[in-house]
Protein backbone atom coordinates (compact mmCIF):
# COMPACT_ATOMS: atom_id res chain seq x y z
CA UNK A 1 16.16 -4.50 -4.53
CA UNK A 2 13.29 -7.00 -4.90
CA UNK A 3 10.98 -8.74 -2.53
CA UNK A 4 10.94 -12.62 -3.24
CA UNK A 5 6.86 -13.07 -3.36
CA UNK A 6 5.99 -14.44 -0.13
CA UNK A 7 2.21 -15.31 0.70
CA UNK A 8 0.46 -15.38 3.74
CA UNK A 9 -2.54 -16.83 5.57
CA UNK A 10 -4.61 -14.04 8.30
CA UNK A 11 -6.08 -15.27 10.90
CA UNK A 12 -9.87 -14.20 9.59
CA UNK A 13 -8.74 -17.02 6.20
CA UNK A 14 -7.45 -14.40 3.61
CA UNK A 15 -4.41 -14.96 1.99
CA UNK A 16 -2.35 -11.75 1.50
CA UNK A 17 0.31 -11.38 -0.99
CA UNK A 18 4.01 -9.58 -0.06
CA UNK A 19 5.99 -8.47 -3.04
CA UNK A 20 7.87 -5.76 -4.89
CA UNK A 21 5.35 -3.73 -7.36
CA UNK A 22 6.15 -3.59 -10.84
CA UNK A 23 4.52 -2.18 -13.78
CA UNK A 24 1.40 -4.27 -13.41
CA UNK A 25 0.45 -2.18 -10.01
CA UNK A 26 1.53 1.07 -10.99
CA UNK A 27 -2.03 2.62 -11.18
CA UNK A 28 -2.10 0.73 -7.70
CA UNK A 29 0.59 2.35 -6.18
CA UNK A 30 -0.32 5.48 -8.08
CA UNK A 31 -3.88 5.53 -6.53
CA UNK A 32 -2.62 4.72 -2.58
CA UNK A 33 0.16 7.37 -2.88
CA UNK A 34 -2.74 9.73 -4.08
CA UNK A 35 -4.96 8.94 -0.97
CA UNK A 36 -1.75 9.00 1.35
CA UNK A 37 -1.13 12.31 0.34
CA UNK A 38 -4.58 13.47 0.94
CA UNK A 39 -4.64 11.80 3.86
CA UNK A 40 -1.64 13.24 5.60
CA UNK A 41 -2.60 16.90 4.52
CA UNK A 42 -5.58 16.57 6.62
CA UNK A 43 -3.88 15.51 9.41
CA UNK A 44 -0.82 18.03 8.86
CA UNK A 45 -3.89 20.87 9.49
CA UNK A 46 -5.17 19.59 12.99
CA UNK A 47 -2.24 20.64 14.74
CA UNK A 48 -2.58 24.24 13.45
């Protein structure tokens, strides 16, 4: 399923972008599952 492309204005004066990825953000999505990953292995370890 895809996201219709819907834009929105912060508070702060950004405009942020909400949409499906394609292949033009794969090394995007690529990158944030990377850190994610890293991320939540640290935090799997501070409840040992």
């Amino acid at each position: 399923m895809r996201i219709k492309e819907q834009k929105y204005l912060l508070p702060d004066g950004r405009e942020v972008t909400i949409k499906s990825a394609g292949p033009e953000d794969a090394m995007k999505v690529k990158l944030l599952r990377e850190a994610s990953a890293a991320e939540t292995h640290f935090m799997a370890n501070i409840f040992e």
